[in-house]
C-alpha atoms as a PDB file:
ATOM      1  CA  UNK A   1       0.000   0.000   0.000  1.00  0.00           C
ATOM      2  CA  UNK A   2       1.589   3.236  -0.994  1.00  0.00           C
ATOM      3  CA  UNK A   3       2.213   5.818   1.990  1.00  0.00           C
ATOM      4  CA  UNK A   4       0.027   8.786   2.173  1.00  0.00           C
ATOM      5  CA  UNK A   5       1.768  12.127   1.351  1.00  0.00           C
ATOM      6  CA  UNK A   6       1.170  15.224   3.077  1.00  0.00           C
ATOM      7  CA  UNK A   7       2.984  18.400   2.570  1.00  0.00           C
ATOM      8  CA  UNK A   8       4.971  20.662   5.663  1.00  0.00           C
ATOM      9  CA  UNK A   9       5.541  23.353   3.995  1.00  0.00           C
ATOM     10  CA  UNK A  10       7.549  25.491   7.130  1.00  0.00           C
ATOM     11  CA  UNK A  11      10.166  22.890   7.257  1.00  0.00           C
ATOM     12  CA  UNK A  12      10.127  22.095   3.385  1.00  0.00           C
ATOM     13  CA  UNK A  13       9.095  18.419   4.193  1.00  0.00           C
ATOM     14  CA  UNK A  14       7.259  15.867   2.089  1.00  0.00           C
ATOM     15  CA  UNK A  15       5.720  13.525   5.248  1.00  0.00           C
ATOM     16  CA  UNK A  16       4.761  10.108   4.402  1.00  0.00           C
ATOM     17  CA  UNK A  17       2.004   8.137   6.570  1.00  0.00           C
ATOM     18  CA  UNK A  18       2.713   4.535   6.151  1.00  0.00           C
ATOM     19  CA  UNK A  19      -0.044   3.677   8.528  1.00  0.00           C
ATOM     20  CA  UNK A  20       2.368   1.797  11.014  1.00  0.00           C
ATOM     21  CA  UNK A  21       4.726   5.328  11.321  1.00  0.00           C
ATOM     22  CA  UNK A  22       5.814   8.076   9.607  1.00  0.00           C
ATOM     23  CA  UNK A  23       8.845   9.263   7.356  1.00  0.00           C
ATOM     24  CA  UNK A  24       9.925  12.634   6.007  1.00  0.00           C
ATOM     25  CA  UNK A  25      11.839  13.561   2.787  1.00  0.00           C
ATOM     26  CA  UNK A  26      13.011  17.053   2.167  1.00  0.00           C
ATOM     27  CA  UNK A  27      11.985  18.752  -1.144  1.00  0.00           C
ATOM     28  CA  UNK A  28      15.548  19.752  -1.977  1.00  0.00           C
ATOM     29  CA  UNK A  29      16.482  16.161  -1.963  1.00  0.00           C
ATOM     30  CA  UNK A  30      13.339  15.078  -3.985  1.00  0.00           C
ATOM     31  CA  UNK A  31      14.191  18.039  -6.910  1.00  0.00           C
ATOM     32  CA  UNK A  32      18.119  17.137  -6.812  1.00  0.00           C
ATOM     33  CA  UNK A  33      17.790  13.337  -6.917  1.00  0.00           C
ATOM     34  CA  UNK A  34      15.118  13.687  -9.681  1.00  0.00           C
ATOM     35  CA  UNK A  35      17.904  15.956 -11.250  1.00  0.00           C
ATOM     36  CA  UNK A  36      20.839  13.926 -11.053  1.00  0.00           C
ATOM     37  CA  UNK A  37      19.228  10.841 -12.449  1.00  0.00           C
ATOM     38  CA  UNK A  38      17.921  13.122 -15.577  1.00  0.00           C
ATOM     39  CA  UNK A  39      21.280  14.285 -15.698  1.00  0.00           C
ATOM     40  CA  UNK A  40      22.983  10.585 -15.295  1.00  0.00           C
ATOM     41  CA  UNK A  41      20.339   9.372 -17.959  1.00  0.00           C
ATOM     42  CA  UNK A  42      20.170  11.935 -20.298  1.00  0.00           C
ATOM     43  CA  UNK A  43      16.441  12.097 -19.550  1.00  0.00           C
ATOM     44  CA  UNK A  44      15.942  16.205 -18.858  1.00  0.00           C
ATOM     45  CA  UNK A  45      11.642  15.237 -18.764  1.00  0.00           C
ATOM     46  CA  UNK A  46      12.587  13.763 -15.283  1.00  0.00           C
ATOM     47  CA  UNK A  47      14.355  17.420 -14.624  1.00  0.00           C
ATOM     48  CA  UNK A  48      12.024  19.519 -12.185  1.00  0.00           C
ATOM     49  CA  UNK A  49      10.638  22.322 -13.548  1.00  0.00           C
ATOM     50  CA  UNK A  50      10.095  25.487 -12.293  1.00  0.00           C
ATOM     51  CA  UNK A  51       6.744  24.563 -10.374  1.00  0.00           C
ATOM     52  CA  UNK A  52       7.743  21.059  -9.208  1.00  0.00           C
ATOM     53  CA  UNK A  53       9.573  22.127  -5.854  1.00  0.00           C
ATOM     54  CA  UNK A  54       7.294  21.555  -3.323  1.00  0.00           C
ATOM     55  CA  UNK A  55       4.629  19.927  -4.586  1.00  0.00           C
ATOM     56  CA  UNK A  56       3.158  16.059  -4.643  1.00  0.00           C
ATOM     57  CA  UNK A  57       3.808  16.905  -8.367  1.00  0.00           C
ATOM     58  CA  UNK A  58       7.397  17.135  -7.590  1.00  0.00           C
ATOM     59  CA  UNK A  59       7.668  13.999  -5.641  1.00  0.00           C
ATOM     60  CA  UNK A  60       5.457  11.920  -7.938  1.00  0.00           C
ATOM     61  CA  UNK A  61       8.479  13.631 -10.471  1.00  0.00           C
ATOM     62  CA  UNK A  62      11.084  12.257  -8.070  1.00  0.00           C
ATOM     63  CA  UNK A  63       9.343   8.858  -8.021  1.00  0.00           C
ATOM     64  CA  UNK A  64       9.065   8.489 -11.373  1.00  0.00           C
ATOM     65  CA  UNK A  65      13.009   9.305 -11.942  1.00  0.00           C
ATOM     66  CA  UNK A  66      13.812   6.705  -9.444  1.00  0.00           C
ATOM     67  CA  UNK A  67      11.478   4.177 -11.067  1.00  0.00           C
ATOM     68  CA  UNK A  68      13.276   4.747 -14.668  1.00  0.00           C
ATOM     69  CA  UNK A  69      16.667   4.583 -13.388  1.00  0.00           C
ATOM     70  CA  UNK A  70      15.846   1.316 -12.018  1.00  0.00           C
ATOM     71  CA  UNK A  71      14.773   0.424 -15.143  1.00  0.00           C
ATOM     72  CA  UNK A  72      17.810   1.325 -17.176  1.00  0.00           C
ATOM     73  CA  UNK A  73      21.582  -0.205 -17.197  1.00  0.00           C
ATOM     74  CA  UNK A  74      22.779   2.578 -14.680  1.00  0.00           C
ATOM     75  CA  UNK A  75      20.701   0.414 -11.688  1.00  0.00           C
ATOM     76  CA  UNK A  76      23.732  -2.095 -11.450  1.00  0.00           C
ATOM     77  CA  UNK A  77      25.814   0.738  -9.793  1.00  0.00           C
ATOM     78  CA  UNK A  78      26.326   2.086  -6.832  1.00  0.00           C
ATOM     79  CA  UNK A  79      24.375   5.437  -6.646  1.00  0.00           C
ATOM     80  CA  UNK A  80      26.169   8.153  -4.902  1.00  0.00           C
ATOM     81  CA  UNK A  81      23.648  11.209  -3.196  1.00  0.00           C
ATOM     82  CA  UNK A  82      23.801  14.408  -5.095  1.00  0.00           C
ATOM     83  CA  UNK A  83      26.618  16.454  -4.407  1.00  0.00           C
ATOM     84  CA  UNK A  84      29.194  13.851  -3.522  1.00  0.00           C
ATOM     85  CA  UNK A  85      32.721  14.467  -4.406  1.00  0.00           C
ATOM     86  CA  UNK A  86      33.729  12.173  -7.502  1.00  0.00           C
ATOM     87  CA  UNK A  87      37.096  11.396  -5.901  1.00  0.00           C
ATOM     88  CA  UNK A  88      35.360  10.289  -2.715  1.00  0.00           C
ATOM     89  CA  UNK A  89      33.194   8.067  -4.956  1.00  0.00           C
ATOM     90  CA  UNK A  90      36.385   6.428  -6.460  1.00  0.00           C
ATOM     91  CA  UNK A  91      37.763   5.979  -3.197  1.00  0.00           C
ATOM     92  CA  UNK A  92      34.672   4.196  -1.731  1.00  0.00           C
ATOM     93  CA  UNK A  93      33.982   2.112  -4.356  1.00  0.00           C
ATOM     94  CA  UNK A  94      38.303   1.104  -3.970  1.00  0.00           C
ATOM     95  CA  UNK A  95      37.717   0.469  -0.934  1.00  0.00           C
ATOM     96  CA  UNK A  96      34.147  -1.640  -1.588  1.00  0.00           C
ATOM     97  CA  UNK A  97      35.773  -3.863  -3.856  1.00  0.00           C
ATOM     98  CA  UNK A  98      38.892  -4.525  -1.903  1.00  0.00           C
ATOM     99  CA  UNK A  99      37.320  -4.738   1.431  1.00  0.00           C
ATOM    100  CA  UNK A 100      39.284  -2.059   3.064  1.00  0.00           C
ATOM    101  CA  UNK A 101      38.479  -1.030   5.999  1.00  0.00           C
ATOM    102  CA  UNK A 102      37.892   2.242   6.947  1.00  0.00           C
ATOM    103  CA  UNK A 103      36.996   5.711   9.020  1.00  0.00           C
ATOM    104  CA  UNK A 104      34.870   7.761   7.676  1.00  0.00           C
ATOM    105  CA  UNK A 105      35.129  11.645   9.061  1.00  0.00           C
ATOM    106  CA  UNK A 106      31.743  13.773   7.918  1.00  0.00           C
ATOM    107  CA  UNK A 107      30.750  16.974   8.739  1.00  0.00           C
ATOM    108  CA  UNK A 108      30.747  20.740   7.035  1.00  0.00           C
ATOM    109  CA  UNK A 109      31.794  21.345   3.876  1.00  0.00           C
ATOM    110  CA  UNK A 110      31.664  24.526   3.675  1.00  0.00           C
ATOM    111  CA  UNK A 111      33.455  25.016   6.864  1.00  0.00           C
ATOM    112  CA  UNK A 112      35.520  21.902   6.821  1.00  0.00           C
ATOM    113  CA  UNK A 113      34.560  20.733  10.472  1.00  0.00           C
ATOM    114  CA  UNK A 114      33.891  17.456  11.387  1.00  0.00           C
ATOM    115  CA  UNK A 115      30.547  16.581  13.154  1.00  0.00           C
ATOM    116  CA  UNK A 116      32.792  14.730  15.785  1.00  0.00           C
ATOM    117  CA  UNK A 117      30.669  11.389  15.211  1.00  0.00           C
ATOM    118  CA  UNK A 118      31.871   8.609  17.170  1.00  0.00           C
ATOM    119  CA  UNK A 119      29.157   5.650  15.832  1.00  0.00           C
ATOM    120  CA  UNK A 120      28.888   4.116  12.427  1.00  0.00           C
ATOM    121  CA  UNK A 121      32.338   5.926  10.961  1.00  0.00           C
ATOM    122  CA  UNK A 122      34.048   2.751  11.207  1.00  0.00           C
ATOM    123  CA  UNK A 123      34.365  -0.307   9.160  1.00  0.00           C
ATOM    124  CA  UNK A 124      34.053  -1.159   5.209  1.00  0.00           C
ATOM    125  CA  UNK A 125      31.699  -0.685   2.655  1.00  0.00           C
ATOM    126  CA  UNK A 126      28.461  -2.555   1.502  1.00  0.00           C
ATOM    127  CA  UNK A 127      26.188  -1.924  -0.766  1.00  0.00           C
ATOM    128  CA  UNK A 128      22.566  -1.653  -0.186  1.00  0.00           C
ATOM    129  CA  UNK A 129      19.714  -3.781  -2.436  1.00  0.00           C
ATOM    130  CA  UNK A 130      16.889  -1.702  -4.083  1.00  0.00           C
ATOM    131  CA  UNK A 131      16.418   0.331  -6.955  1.00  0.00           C
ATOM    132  CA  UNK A 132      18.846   2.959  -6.097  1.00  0.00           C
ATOM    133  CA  UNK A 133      22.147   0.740  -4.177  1.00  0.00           C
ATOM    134  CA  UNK A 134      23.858   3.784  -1.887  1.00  0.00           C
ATOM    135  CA  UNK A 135      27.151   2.656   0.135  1.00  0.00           C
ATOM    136  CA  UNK A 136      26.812   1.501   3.255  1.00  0.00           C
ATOM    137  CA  UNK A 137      29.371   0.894   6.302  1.00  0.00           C
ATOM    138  CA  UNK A 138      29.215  -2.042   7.968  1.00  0.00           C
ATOM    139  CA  UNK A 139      30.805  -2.888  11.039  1.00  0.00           C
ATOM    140  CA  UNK A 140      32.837  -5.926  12.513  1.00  0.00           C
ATOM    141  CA  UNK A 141      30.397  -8.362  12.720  1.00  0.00           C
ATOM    142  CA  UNK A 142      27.710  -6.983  11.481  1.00  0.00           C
ATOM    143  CA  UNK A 143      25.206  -8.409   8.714  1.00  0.00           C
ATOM    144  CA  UNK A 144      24.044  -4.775   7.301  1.00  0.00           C
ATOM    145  CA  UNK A 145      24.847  -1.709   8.152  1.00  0.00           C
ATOM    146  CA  UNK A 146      23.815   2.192   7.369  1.00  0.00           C
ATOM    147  CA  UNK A 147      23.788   4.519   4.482  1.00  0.00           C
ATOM    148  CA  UNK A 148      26.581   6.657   4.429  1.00  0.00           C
ATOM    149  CA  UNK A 149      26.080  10.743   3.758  1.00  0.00           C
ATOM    150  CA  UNK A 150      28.507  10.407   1.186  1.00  0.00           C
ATOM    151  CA  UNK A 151      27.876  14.251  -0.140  1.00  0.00           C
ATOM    152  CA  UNK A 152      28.905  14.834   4.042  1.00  0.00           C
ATOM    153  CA  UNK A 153      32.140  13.578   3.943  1.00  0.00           C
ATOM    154  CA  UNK A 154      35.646  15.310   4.534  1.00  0.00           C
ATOM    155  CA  UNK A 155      37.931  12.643   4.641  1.00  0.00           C
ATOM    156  CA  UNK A 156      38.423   8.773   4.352  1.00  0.00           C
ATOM    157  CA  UNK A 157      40.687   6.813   6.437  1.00  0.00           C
ATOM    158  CA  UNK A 158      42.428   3.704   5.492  1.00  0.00           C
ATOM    159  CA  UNK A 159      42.298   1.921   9.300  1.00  0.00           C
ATOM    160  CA  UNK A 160      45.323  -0.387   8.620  1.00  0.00           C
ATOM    161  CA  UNK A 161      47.283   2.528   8.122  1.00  0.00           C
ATOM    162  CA  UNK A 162      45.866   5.662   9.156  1.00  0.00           C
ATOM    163  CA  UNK A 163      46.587   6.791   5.545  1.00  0.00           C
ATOM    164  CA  UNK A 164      44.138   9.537   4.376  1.00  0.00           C
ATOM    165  CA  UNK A 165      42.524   7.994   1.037  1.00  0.00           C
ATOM    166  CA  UNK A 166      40.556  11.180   0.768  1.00  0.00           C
ATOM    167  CA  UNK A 167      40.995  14.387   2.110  1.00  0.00           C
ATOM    168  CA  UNK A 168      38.213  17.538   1.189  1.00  0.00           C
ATOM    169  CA  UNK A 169      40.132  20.413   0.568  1.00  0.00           C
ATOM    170  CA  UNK A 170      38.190  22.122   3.211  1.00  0.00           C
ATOM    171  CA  UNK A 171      38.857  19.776   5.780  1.00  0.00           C
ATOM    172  CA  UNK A 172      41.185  20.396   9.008  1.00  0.00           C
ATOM    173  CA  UNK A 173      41.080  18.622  12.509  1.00  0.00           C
ATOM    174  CA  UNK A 174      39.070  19.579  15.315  1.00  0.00           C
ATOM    175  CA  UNK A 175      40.291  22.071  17.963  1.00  0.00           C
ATOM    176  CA  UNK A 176      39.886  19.919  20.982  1.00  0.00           C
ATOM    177  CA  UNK A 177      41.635  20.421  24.657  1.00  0.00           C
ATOM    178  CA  UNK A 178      41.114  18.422  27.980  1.00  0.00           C
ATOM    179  CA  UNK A 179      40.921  20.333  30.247  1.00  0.00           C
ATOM    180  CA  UNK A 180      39.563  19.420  34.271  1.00  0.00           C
ATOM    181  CA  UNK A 181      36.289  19.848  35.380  1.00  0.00           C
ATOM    182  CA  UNK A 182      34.854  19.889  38.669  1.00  0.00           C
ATOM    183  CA  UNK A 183      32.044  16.583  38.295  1.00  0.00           C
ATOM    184  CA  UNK A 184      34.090  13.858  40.514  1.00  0.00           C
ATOM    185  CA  UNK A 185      32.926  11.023  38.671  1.00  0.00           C
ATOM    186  CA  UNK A 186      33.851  12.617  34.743  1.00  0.00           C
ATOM    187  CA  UNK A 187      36.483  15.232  35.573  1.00  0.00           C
ATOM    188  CA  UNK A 188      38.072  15.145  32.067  1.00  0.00           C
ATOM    189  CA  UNK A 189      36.437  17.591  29.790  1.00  0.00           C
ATOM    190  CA  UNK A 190      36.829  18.044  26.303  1.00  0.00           C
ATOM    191  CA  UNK A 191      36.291  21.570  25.133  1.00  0.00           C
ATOM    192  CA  UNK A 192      35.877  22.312  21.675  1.00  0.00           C
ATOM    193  CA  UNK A 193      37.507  25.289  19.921  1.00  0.00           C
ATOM    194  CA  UNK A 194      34.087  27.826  20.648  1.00  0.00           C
ATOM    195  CA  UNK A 195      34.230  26.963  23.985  1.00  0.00           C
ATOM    196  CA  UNK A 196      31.821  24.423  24.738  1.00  0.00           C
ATOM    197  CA  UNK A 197      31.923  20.755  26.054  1.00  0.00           C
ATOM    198  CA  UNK A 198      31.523  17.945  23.672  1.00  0.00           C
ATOM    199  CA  UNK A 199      32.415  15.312  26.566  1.00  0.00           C
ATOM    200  CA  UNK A 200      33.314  14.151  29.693  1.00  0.00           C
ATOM    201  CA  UNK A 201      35.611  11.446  30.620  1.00  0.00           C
ATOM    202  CA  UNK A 202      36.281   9.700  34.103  1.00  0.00           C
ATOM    203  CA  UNK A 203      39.966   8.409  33.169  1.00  0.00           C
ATOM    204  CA  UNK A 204      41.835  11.107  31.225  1.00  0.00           C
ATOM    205  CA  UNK A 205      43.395   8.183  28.873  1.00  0.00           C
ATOM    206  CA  UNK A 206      40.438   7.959  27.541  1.00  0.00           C
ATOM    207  CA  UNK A 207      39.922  11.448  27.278  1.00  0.00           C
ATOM    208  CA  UNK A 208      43.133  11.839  25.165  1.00  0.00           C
ATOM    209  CA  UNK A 209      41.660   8.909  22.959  1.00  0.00           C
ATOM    210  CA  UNK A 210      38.629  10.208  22.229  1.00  0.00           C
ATOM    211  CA  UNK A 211      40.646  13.356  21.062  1.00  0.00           C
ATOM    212  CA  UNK A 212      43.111  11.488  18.910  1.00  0.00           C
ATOM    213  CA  UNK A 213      40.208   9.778  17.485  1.00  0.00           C
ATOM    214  CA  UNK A 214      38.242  13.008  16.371  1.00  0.00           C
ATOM    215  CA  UNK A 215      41.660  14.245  15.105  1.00  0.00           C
ATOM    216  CA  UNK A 216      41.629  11.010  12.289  1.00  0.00           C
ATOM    217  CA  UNK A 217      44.043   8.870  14.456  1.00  0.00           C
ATOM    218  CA  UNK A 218      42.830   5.041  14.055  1.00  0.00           C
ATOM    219  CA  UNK A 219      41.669   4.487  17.344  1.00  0.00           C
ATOM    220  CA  UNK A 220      39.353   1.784  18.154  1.00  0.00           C
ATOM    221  CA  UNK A 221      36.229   3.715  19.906  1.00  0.00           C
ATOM    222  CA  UNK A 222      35.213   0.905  21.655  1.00  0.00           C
ATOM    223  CA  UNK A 223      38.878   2.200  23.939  1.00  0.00           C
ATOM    224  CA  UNK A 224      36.394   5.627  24.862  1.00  0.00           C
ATOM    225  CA  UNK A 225      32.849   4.569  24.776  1.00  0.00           C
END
């Protein structure tokens, strides 16, 4: 049974009752997925047009782009979001077909700072099923794992080595001290560059791990968490 579709227009959100829960998809990513696909095709009636953002028109439009690139010799590849670097595409399929494993550092673009993620940025890379197969990382021991933002990234990590596969030219490591608090049980604080705590540490060795590890260093999180 296909979801019903309601439109939030303040936050620019298509919302999709699937009568068990709900889902959201942003109109920009409905108008630039429908875009890349005409673009990858060479299929510009499955562009939007100018009164397509926004609309049930324009996801019915994004639908329909996602049905016909399942339909044509493109579906066997991995499909990248919109906006994703072309070298970090080389480097994850690499690293897909050789099993590498790896660390994945996402955040800013623009700015070039990481988000500081500490879950799902290590492993190697899968591929999902469907009708559009995005990357996925998959952990040790894990069956499946979850889509990457691969138009989010900044760098890519080779684990064995701590070799940077891929660097964003924006990128630079976090400004991160420890510093001590005054909570007796998680003393070790680590302050980020505006000033503010991004966590708090009872031993301060893993303090300086979780810093090392936000700074690219191969550190096995499970040594922090």
């Amino acid at each position: 049974m296909a979801p019903q579709i309601t439109l939030n227009v303040e936050q620019q959100l298509y919302v999709l009752d699937h009568g068990h829960g709900y889902s959201h998809f942003g109109f920009a990513n409905a108008r630039d997925h429908a875009n890349q696909i005409a673009g990858r095709l060479m299929r510009p009636e499955l562009k939007f047009g100018a009164d397509d953002f926004g609309t049930l028109g324009g996801y019915e439009k994004y639908r329909a782009a996602v049905r016909t690139w399942g339909c044509s010799p493109l579906a066997t590849e991995t499909y990248f979001a919109p906006g994703t670097d072309p070298k970090a595409e080389r480097v994850l399929e690499r690293c897909r077909h050789r099993g590498t494993k790896v660390r994945l550092i996402p955040g800013d673009r623009e700015t070039g700072e990481p988000w500081l993620e500490e879950h799902d940025v290590v492993g190697k890379i899968g591929r999902s099923t469907g009708t559009l197969k995005v990357p996925l990382l998959i952990e040790a021991g894990a069956d499946g794992g979850c889509a990457i933002l691969t138009a989010c990234l900044l760098a890519i990590i080779e684990w064995s080595s701590g070799e940077f596969l891929y660097q964003h030219p924006a990128y630079h490591a976090p400004d991160l001290l420890i510093r001590r608090g005054r909570d007796p049980d998680r003393p070790w604080e680590i302050i980020h560059r505006r000033k503010e705590i991004v966590a708090c540490f009872g031993d301060i060795g893993k303090a300086g791990a979780y810093v090392a590890f936000m700074c690219g260093e191969t550190v096995e999180p499970r040594i922090f968490q």
